[in-house]
PDB file of N, CA and C in Angstrom:
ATOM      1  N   UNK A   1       0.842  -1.182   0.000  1.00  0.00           N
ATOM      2  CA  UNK A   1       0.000   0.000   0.000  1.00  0.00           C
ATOM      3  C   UNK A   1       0.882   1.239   0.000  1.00  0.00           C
ATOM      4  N   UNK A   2       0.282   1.987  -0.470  1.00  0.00           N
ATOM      5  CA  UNK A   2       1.247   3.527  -0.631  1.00  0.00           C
ATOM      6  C   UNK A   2       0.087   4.817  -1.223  1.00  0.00           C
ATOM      7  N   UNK A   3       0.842   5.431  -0.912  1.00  0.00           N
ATOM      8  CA  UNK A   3       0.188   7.142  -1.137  1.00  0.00           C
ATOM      9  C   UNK A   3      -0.025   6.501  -2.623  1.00  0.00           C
ATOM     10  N   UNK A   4      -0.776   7.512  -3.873  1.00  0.00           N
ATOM     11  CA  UNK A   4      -1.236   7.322  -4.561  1.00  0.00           C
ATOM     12  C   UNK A   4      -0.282   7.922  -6.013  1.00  0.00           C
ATOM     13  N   UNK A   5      -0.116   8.967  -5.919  1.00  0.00           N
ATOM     14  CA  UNK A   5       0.405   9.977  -6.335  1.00  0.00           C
ATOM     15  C   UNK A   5       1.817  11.100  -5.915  1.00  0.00           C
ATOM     16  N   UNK A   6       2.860  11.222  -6.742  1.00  0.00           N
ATOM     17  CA  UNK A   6       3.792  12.396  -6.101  1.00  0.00           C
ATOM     18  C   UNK A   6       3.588  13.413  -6.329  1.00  0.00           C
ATOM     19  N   UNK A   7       2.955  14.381  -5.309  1.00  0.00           N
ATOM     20  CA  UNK A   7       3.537  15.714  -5.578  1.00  0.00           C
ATOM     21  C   UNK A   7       4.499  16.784  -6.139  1.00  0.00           C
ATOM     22  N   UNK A   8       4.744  17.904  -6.571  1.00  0.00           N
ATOM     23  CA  UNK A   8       5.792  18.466  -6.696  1.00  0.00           C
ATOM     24  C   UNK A   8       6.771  19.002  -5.847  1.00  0.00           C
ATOM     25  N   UNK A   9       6.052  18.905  -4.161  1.00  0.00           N
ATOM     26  CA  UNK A   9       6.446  19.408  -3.122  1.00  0.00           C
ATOM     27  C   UNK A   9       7.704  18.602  -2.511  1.00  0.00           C
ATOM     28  N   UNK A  10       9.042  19.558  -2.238  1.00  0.00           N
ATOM     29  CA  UNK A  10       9.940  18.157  -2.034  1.00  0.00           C
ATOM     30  C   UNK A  10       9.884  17.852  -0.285  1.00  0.00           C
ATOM     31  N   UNK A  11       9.050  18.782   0.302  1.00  0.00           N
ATOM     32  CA  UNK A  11       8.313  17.850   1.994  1.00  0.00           C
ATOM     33  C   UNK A  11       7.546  16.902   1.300  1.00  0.00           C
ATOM     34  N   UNK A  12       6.482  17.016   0.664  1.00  0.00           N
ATOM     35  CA  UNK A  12       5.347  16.652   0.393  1.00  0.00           C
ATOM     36  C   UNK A  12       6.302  14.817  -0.440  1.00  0.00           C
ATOM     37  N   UNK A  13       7.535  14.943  -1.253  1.00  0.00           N
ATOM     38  CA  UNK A  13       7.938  13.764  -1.747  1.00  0.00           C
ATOM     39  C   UNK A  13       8.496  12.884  -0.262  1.00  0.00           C
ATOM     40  N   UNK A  14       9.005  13.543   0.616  1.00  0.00           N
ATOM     41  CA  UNK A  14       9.805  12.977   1.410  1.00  0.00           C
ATOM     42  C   UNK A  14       9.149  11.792   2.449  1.00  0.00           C
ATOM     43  N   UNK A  15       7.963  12.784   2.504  1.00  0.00           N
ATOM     44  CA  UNK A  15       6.916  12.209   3.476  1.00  0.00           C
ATOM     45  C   UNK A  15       5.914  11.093   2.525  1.00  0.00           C
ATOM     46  N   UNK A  16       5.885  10.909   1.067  1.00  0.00           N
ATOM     47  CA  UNK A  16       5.379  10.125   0.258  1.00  0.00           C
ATOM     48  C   UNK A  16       6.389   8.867   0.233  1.00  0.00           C
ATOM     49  N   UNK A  17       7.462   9.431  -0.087  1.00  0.00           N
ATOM     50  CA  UNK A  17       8.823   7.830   0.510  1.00  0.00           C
ATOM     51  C   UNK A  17       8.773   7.760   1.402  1.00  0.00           C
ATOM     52  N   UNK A  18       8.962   7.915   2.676  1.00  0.00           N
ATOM     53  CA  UNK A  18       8.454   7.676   4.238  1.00  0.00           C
ATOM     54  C   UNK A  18       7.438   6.517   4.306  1.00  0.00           C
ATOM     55  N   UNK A  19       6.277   6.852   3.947  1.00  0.00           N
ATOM     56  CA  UNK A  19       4.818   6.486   3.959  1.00  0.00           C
ATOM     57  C   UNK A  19       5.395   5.186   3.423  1.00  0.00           C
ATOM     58  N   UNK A  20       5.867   5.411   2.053  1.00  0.00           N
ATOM     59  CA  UNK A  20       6.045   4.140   1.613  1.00  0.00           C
ATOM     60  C   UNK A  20       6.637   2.549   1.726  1.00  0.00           C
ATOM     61  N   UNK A  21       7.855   3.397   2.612  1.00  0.00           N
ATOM     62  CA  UNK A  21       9.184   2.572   3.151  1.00  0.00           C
ATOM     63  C   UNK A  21       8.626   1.855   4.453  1.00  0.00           C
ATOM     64  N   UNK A  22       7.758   2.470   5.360  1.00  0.00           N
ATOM     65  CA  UNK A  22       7.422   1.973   6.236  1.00  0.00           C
ATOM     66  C   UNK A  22       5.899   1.209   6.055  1.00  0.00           C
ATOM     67  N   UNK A  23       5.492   1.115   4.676  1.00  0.00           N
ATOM     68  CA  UNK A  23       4.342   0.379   4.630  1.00  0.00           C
ATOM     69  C   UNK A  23       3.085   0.654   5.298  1.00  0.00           C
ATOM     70  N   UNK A  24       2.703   2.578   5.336  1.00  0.00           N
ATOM     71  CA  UNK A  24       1.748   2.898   5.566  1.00  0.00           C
ATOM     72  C   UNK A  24       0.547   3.093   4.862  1.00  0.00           C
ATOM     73  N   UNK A  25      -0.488   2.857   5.155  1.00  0.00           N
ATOM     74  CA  UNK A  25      -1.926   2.495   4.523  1.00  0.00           C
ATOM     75  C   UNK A  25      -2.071   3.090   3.755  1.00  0.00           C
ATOM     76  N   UNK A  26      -3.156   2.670   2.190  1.00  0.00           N
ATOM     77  CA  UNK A  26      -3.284   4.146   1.437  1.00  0.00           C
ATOM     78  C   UNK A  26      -4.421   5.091   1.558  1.00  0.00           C
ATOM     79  N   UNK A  27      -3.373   6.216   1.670  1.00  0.00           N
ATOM     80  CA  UNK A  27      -4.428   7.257   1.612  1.00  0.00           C
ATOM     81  C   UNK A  27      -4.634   8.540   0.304  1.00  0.00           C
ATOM     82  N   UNK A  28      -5.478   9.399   0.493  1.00  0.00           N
ATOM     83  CA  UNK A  28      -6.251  10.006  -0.804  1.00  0.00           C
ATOM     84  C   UNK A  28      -5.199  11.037  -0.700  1.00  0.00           C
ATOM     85  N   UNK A  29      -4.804  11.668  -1.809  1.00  0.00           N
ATOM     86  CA  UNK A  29      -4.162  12.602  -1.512  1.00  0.00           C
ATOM     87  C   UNK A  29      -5.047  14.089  -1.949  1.00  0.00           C
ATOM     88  N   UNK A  30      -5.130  15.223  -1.294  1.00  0.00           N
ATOM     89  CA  UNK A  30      -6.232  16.339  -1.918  1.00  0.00           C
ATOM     90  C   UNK A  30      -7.278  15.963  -1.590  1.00  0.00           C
ATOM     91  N   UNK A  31      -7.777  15.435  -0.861  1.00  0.00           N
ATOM     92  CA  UNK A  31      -8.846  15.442  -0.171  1.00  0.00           C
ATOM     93  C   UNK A  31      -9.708  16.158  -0.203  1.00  0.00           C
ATOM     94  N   UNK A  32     -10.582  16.692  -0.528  1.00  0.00           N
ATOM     95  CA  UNK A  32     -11.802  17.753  -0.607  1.00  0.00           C
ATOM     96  C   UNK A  32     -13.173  17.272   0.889  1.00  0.00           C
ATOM     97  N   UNK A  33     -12.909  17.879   2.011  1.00  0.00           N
ATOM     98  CA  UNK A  33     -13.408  17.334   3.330  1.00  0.00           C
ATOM     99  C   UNK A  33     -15.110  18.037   3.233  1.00  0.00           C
ATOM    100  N   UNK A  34     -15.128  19.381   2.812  1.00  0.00           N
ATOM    101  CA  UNK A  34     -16.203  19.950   3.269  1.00  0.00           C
ATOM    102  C   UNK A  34     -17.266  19.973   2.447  1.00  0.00           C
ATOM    103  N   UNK A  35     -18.579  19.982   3.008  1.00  0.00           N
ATOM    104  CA  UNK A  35     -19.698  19.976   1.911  1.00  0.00           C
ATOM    105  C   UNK A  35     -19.637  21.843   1.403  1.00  0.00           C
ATOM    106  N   UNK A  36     -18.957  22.875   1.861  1.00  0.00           N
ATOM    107  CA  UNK A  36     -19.721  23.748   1.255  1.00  0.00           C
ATOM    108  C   UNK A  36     -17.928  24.895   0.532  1.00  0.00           C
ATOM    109  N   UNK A  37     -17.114  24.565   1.633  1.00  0.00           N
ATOM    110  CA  UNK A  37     -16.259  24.988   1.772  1.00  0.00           C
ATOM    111  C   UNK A  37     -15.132  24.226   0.451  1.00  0.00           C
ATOM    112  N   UNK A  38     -14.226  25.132   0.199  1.00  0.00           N
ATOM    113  CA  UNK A  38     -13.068  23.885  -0.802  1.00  0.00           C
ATOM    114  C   UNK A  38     -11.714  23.639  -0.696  1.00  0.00           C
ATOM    115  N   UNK A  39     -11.891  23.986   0.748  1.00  0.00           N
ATOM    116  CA  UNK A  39     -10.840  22.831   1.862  1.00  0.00           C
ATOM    117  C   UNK A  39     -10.537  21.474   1.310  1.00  0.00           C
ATOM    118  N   UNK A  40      -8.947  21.553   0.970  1.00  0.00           N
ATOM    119  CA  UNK A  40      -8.505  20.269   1.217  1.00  0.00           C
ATOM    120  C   UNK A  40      -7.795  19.818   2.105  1.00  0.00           C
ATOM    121  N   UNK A  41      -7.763  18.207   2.198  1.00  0.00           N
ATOM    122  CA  UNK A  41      -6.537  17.742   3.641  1.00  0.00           C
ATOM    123  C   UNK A  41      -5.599  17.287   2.758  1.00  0.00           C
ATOM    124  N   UNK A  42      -4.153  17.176   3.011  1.00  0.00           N
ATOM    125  CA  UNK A  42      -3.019  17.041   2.457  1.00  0.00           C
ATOM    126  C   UNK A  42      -3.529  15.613   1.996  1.00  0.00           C
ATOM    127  N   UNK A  43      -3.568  14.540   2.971  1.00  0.00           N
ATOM    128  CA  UNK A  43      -3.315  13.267   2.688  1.00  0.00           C
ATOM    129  C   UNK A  43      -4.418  12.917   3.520  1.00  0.00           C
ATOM    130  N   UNK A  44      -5.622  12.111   3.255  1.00  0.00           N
ATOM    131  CA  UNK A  44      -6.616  11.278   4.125  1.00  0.00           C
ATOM    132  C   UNK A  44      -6.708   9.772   4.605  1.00  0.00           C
ATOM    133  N   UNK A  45      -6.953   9.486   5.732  1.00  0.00           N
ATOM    134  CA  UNK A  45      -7.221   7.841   5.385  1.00  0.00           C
ATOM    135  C   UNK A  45      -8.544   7.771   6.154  1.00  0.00           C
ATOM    136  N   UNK A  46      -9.505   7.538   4.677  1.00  0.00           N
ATOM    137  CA  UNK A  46     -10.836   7.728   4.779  1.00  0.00           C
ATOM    138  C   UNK A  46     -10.944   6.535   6.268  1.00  0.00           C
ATOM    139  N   UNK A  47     -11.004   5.376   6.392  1.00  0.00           N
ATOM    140  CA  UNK A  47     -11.759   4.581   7.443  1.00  0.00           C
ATOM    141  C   UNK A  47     -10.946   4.974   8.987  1.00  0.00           C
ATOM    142  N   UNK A  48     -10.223   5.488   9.034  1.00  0.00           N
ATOM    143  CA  UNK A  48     -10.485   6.159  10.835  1.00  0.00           C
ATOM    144  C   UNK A  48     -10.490   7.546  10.250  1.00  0.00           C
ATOM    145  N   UNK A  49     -10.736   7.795   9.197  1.00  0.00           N
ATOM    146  CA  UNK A  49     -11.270   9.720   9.795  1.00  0.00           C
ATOM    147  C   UNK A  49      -9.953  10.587   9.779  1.00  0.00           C
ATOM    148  N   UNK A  50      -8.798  10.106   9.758  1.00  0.00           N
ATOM    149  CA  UNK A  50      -7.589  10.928  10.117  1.00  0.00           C
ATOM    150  C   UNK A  50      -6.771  11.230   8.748  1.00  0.00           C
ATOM    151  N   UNK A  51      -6.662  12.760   8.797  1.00  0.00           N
ATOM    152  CA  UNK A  51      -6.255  13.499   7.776  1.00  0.00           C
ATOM    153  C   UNK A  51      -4.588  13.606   8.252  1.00  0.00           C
ATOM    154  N   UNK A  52      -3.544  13.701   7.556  1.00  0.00           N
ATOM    155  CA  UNK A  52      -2.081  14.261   7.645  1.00  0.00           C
ATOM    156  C   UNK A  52      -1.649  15.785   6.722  1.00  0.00           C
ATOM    157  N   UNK A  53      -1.999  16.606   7.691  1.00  0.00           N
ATOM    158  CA  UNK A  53      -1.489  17.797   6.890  1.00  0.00           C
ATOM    159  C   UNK A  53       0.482  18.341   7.272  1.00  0.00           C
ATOM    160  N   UNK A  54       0.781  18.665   5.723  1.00  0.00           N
ATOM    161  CA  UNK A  54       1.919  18.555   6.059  1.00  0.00           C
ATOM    162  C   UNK A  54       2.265  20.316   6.046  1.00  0.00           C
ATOM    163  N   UNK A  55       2.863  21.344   7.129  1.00  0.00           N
ATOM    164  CA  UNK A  55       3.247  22.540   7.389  1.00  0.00           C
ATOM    165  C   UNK A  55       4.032  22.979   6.901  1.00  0.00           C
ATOM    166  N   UNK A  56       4.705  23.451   5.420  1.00  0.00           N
ATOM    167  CA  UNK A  56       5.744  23.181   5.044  1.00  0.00           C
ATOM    168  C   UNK A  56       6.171  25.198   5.121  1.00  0.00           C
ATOM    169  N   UNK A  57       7.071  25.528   4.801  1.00  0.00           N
ATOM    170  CA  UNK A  57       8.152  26.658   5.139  1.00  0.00           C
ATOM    171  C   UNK A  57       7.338  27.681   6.068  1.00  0.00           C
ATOM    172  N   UNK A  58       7.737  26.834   7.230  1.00  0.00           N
ATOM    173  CA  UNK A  58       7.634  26.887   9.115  1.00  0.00           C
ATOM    174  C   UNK A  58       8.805  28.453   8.974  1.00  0.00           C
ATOM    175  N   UNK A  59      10.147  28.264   8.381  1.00  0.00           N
ATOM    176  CA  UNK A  59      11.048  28.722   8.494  1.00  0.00           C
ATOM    177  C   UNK A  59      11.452  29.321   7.566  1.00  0.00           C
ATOM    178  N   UNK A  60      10.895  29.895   6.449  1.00  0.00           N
ATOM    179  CA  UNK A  60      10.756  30.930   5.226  1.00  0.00           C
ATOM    180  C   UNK A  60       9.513  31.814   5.021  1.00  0.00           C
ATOM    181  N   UNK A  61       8.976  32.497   6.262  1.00  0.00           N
ATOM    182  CA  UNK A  61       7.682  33.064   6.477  1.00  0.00           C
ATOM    183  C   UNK A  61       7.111  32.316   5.492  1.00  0.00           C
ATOM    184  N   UNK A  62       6.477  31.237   5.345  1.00  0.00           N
ATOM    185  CA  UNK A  62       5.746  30.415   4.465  1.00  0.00           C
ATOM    186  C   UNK A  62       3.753  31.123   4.760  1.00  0.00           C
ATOM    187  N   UNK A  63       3.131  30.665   4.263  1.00  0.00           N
ATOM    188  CA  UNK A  63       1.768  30.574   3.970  1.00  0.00           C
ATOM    189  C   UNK A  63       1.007  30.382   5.233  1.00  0.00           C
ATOM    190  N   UNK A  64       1.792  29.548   6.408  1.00  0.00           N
ATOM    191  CA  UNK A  64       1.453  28.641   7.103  1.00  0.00           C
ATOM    192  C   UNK A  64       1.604  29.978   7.977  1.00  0.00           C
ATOM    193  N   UNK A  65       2.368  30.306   8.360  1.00  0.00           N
ATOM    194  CA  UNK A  65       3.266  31.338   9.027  1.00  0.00           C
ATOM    195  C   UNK A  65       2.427  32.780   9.462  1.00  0.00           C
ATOM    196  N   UNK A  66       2.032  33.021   8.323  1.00  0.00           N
ATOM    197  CA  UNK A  66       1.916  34.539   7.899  1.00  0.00           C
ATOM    198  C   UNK A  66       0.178  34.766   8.718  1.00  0.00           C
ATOM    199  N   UNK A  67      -0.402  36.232   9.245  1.00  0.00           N
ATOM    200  CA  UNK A  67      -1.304  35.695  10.093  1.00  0.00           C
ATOM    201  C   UNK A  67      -2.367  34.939   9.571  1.00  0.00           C
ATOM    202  N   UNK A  68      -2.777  36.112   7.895  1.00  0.00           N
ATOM    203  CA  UNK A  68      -3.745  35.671   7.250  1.00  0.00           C
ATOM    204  C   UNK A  68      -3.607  33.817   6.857  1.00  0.00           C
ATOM    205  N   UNK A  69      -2.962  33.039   6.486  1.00  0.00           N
ATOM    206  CA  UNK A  69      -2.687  32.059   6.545  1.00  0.00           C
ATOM    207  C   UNK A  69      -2.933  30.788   7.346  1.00  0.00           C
ATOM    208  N   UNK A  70      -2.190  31.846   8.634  1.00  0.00           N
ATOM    209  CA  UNK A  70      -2.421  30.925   9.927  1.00  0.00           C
ATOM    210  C   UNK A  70      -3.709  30.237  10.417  1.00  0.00           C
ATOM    211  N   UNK A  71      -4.507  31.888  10.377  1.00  0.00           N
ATOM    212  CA  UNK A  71      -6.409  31.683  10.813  1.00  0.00           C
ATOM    213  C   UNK A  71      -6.988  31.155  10.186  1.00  0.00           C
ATOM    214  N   UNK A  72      -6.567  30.976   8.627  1.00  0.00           N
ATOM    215  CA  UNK A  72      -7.015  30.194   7.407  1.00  0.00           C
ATOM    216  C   UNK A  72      -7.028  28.565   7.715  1.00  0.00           C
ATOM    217  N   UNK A  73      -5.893  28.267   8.322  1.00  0.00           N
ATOM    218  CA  UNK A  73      -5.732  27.030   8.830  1.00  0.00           C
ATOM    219  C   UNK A  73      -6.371  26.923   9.820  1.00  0.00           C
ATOM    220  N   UNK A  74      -6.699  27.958  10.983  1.00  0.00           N
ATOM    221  CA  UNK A  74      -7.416  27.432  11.942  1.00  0.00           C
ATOM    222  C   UNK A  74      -8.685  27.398  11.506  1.00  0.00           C
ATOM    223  N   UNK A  75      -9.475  27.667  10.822  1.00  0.00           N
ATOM    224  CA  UNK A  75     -11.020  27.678  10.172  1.00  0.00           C
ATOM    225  C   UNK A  75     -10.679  26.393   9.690  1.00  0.00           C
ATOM    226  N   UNK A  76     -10.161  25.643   8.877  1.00  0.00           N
ATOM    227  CA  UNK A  76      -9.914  24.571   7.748  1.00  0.00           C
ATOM    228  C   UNK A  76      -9.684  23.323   9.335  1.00  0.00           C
ATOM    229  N   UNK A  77      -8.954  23.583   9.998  1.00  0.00           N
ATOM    230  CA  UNK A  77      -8.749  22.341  11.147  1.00  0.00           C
ATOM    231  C   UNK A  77     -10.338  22.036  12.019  1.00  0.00           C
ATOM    232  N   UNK A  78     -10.646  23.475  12.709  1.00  0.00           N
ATOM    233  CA  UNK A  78     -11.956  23.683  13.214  1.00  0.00           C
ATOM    234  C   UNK A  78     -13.277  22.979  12.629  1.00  0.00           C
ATOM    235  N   UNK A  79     -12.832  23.250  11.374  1.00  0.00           N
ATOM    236  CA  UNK A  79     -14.377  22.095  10.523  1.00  0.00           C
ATOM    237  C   UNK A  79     -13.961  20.774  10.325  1.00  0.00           C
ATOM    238  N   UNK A  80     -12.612  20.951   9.994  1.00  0.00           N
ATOM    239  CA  UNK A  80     -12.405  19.004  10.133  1.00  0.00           C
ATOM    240  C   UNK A  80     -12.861  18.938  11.522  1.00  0.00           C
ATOM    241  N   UNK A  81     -12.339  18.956  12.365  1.00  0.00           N
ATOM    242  CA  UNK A  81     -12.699  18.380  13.985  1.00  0.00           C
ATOM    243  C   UNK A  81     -14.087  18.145  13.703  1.00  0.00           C
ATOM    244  N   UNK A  82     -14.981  19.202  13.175  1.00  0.00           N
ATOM    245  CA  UNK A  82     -16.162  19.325  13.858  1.00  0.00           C
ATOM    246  C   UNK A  82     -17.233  18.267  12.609  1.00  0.00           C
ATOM    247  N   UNK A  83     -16.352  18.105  11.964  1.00  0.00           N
ATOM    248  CA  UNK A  83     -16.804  16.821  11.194  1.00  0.00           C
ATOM    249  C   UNK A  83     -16.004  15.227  11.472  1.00  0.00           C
ATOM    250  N   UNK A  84     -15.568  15.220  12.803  1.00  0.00           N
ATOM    251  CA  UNK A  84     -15.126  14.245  12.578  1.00  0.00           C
ATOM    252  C   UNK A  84     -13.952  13.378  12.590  1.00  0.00           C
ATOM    253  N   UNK A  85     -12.494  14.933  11.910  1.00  0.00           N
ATOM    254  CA  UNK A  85     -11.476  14.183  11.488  1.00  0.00           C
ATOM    255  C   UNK A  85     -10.780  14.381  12.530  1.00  0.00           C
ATOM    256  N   UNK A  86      -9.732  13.616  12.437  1.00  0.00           N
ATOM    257  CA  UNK A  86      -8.477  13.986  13.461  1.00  0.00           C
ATOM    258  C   UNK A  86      -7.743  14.170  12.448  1.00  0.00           C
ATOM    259  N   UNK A  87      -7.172  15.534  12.291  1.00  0.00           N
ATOM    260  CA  UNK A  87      -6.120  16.400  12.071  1.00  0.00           C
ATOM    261  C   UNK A  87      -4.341  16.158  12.464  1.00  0.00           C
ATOM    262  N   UNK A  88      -3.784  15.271  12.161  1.00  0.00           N
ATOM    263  CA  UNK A  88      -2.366  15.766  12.327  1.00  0.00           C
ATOM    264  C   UNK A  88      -1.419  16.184  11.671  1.00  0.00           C
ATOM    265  N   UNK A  89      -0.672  17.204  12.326  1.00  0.00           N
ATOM    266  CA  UNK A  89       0.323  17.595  11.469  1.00  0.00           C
ATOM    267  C   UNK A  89       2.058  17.747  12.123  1.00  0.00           C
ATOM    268  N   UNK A  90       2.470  17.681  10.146  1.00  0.00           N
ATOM    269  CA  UNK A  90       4.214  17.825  10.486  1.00  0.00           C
ATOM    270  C   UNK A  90       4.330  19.119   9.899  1.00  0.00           C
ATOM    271  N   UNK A  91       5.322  19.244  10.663  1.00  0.00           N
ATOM    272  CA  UNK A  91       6.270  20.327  10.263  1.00  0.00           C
ATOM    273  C   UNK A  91       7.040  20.485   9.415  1.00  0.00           C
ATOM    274  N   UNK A  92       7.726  21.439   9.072  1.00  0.00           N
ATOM    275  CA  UNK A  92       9.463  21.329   8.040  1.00  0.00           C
ATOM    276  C   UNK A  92       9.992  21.046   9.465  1.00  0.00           C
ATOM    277  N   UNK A  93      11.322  19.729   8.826  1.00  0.00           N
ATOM    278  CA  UNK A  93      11.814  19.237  10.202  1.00  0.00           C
ATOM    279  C   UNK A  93      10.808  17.660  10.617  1.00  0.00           C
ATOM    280  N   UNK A  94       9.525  17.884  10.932  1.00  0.00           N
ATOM    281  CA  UNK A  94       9.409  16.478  11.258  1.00  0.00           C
ATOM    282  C   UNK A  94       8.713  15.501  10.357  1.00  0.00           C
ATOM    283  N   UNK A  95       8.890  15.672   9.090  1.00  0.00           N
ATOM    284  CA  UNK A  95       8.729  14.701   7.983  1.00  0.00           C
ATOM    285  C   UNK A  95      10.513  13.749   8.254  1.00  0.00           C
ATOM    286  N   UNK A  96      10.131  12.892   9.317  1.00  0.00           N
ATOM    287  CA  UNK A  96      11.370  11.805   9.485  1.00  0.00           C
ATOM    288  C   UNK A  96      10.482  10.830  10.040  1.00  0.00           C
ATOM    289  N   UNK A  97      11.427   9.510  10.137  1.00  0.00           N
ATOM    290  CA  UNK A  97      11.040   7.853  10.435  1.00  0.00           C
ATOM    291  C   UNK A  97      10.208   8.453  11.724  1.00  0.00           C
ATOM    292  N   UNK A  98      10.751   8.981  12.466  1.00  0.00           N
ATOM    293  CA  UNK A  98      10.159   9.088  13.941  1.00  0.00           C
ATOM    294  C   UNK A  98       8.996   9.476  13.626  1.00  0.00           C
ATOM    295  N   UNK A  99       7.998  10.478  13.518  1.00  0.00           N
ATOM    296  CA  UNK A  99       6.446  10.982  13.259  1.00  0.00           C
ATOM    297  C   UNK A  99       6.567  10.045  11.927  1.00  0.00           C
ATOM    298  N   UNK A 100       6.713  10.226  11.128  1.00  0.00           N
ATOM    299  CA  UNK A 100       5.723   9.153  10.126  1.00  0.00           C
ATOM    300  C   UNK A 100       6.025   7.844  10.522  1.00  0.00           C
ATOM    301  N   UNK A 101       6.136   7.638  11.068  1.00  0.00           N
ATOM    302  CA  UNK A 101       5.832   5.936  11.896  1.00  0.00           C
ATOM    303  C   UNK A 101       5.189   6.091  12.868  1.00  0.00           C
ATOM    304  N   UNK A 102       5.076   6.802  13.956  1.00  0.00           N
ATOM    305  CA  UNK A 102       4.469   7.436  15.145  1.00  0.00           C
ATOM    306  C   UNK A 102       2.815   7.642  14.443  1.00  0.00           C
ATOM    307  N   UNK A 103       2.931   8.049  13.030  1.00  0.00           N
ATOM    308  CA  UNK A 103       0.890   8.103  12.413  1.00  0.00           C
ATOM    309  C   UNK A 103       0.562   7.294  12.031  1.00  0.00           C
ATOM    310  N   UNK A 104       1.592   6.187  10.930  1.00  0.00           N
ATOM    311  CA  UNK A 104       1.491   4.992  10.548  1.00  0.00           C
ATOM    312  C   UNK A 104       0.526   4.145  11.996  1.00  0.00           C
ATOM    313  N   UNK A 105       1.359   4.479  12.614  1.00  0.00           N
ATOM    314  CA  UNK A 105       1.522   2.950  13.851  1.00  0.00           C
ATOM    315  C   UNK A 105      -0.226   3.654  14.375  1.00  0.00           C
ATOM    316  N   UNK A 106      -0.423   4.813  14.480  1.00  0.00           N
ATOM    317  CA  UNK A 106      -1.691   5.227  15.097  1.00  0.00           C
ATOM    318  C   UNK A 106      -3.091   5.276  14.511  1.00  0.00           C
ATOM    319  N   UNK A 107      -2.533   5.323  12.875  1.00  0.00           N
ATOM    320  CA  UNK A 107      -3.674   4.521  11.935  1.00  0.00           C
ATOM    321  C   UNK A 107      -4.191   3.460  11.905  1.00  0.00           C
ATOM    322  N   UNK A 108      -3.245   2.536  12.141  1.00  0.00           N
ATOM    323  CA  UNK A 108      -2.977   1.166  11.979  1.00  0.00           C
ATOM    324  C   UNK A 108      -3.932   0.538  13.504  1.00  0.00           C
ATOM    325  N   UNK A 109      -3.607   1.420  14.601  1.00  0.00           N
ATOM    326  CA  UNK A 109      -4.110   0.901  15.823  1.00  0.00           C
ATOM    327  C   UNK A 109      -5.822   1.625  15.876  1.00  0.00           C
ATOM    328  N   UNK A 110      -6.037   2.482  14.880  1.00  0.00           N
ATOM    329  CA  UNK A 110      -7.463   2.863  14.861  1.00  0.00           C
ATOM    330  C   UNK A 110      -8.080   2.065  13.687  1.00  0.00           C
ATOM    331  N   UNK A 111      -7.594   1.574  12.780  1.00  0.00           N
ATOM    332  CA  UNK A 111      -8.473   0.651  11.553  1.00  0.00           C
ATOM    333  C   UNK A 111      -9.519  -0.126  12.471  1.00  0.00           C
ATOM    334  N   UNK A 112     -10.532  -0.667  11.406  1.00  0.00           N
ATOM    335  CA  UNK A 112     -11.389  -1.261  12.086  1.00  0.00           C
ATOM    336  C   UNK A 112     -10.644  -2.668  11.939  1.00  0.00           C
ATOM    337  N   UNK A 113     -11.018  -3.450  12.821  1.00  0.00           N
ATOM    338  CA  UNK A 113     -10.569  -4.943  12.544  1.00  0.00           C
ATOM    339  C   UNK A 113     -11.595  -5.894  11.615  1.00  0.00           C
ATOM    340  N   UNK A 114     -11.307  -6.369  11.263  1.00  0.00           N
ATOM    341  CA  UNK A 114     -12.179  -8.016  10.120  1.00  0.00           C
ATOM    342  C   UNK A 114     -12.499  -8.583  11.645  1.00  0.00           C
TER     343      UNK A 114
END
């Protein structure tokens, strides 16, 4: 199983080899979550609900950063919750074995069982 698709993003590739190497579940990538809104989640795995958004230039006043941006994200997290998802995210910096195995392993322990 593996992500679906590569991005152009080179967080966004790193964390797609990650996913892969460690044999994490597949999930959707671009996600479109909201009925009204056109919010996407980075990466989904539709059967526990849990989205992986990845934070990328933390440390180049990035998008993420900036205020307008920031609140943008907090509206976009606020409706996932409130539909449902669990939201996690990496940073620039923690796209490594440690957190993407740490979500792997927490997906894996929320799947439903056969």
């Amino acid at each position: 199983t593996a992500v679906t698709t590569e991005t152009g993003s080179p967080l966004a590739a790193q964390f797609e080899h990650l996913w892969r190497t460690w044999g994490g579940p597949e999930l959707v990538q671009e996600y479109r979550f909201h009925p009204v809104r056109k919010w996407r989640l980075d990466y989904y795995h539709a059967p526990t609900k849990t989205a992986v958004e990845l934070e990328g230039g933390l440390y180049s006043n990035g998008r993420h950063t900036r205020a307008s941006g920031y609140q943008g994200d907090i509206d976009k997290y606020n409706a996932a919750a409130m539909l449902g998802i669990t939201v996690l995210r990496l940073g620039t910096g923690q796209v490594d074995h440690q957190h993407v195995t740490e979500i792997i392993d927490y997906i894996k322990a929320k799947e439903p069982q056969p």
